[in-house]
C-alpha atoms as a PDB file:
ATOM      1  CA  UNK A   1     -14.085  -1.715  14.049  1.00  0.00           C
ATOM      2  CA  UNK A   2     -12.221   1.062  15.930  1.00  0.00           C
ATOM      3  CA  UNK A   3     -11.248   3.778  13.611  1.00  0.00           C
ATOM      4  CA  UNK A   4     -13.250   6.677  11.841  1.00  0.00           C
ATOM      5  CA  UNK A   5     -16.172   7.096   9.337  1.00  0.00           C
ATOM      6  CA  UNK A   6     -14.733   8.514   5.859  1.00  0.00           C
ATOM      7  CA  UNK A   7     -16.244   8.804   2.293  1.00  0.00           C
ATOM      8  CA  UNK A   8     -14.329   6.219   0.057  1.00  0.00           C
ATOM      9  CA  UNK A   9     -15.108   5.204  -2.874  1.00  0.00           C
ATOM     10  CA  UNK A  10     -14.150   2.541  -5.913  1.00  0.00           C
ATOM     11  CA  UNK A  11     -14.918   3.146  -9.512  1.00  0.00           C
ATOM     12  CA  UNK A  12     -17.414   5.725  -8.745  1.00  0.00           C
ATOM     13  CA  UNK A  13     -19.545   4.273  -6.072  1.00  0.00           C
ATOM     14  CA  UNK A  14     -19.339   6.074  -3.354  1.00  0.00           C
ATOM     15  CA  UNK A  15     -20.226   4.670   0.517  1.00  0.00           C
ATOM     16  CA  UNK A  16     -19.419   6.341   4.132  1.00  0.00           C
ATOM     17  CA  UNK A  17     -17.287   3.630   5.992  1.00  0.00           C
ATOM     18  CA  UNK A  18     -16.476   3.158   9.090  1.00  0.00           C
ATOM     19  CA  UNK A  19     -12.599   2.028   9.184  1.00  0.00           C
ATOM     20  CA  UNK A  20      -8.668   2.359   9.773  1.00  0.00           C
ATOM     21  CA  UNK A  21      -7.947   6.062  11.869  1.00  0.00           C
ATOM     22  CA  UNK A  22      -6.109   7.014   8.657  1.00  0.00           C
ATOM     23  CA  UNK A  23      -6.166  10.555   6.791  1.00  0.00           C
ATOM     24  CA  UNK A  24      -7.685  11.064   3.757  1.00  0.00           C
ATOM     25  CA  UNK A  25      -4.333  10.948   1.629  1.00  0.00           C
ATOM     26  CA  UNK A  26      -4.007   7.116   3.002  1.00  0.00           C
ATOM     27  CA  UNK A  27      -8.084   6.856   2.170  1.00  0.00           C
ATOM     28  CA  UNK A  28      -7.100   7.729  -1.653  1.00  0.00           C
ATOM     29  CA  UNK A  29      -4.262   6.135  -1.752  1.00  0.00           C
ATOM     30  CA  UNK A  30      -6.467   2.493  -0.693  1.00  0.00           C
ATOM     31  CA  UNK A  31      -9.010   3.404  -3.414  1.00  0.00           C
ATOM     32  CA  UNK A  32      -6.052   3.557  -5.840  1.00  0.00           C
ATOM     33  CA  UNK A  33      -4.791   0.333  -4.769  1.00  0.00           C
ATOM     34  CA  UNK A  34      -8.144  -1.561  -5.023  1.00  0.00           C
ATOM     35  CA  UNK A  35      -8.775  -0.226  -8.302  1.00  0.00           C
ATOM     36  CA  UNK A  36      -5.483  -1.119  -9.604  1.00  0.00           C
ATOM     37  CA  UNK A  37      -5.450  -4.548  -7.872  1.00  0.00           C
ATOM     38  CA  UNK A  38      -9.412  -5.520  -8.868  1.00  0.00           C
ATOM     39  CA  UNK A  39      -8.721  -4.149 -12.799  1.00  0.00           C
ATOM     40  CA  UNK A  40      -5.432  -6.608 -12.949  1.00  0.00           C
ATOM     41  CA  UNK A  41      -7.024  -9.748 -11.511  1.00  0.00           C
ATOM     42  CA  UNK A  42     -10.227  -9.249 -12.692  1.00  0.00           C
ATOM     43  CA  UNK A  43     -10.602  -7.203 -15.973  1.00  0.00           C
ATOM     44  CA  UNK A  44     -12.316  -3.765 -15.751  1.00  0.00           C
ATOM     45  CA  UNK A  45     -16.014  -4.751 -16.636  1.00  0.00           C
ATOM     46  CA  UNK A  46     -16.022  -7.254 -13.501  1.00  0.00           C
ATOM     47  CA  UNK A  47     -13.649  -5.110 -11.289  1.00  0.00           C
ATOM     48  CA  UNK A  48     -16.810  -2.450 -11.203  1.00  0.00           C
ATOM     49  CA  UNK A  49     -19.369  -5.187 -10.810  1.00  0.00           C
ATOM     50  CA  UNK A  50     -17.543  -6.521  -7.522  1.00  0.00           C
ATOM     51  CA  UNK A  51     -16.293  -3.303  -6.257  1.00  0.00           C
ATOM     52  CA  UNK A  52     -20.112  -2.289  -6.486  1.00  0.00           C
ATOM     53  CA  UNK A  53     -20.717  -5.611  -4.803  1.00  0.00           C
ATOM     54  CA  UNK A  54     -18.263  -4.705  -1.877  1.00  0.00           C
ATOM     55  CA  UNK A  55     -19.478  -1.153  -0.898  1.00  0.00           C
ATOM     56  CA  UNK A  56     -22.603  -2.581  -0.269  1.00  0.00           C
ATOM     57  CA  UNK A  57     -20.985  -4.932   2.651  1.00  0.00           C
ATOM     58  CA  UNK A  58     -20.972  -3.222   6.015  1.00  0.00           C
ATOM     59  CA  UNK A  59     -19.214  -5.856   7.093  1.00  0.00           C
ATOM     60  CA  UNK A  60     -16.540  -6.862   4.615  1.00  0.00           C
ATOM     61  CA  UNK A  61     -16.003  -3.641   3.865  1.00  0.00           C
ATOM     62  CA  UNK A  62     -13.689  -2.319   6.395  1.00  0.00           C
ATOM     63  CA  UNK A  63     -11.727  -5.557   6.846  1.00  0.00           C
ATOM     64  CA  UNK A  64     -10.547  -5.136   3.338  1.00  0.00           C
ATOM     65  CA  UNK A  65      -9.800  -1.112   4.208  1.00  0.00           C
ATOM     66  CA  UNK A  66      -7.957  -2.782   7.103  1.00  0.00           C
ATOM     67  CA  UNK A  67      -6.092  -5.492   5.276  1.00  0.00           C
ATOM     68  CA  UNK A  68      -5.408  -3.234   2.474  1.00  0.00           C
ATOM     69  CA  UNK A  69      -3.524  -0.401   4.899  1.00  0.00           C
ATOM     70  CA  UNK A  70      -1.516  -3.089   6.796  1.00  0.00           C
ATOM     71  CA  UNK A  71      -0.428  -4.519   3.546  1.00  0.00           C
ATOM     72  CA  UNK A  72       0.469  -0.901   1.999  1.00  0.00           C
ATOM     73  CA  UNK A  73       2.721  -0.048   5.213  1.00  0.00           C
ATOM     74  CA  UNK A  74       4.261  -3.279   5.099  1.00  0.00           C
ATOM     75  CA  UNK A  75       5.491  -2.741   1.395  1.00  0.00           C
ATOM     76  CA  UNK A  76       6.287   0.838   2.327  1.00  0.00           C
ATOM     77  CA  UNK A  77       8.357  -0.233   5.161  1.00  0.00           C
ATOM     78  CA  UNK A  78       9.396  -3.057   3.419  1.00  0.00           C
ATOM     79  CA  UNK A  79      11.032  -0.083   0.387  1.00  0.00           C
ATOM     80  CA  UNK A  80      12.574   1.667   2.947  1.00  0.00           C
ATOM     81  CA  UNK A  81      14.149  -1.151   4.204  1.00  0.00           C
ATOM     82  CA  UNK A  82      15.806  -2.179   1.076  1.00  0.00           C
ATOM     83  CA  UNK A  83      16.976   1.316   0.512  1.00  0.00           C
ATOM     84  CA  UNK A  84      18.637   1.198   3.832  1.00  0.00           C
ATOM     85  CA  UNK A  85      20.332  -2.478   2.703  1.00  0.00           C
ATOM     86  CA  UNK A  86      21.649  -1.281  -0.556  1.00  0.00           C
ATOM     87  CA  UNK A  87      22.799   2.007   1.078  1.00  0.00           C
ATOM     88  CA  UNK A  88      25.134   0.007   3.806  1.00  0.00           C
ATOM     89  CA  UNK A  89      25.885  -2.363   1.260  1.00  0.00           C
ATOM     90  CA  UNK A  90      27.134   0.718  -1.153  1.00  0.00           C
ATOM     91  CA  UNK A  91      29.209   2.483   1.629  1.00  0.00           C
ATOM     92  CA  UNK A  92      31.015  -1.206   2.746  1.00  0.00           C
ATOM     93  CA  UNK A  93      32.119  -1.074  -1.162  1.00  0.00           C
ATOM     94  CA  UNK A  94      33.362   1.865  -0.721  1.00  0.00           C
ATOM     95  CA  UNK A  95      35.194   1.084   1.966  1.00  0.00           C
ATOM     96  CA  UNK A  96      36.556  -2.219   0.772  1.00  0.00           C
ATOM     97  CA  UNK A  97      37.929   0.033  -2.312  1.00  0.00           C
ATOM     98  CA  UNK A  98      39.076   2.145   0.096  1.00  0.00           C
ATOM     99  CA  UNK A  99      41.128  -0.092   1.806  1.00  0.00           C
ATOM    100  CA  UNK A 100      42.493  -1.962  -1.158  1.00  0.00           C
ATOM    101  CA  UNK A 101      43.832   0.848  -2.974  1.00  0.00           C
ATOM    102  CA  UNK A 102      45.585   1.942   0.433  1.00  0.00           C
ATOM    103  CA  UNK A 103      46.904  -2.099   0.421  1.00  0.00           C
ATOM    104  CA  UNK A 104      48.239  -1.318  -2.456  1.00  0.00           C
ATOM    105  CA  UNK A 105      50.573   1.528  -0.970  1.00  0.00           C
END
């Protein structure tokens, strides 16, 4: 996988990785993500065991770094998005009150 070799690590266990060109604040910001995601679906004993599991697949490994980044900066986009949405949709309110009140004159 194109990309570069980082330290990342999940509940502790730690394993150099080859995988997304991403900085280290995007590397942490994975990790906190897997953690989050294997405690909730799995319960925190398991979540270890399989996150244990995983750093020890070379090959799995960085697909699920990959996976994991696409999905985070499709949800971030996917934010900033709405925030656009409900900023139009505030200022054409606005506007409509705008307009009635000078209806109204």
């Amino acid at each position: 996988m194109a990309g570069r070799e980082f330290e990342f690590s999940l509940f502790g266990t730690k394993c150099r990785v080859r995988g997304p060109l991403i900085g280290d604040r995007e590397v942490e910001e994975i990790q906190k993500y897997l953690e989050a995601t294997f405690n909730l679906v799995l319960g925190p004993g398991p979540a270890k065991t399989v996150a244990s599991n995983l750093m020890k697949d070379k090959a799995l490994l960085p697909i699920i770094l990959k996976i994991s980044w696409d999905y985070l900066k499709l949800k971030k986009q996917l934010e900033e998005n709405t925030r656009e949405i409900e900023n139009r949709v505030d200022e054409a309110l606005r506007l409509a009150e705008f307009l009635i009140e000078r209806g109204g004159e």
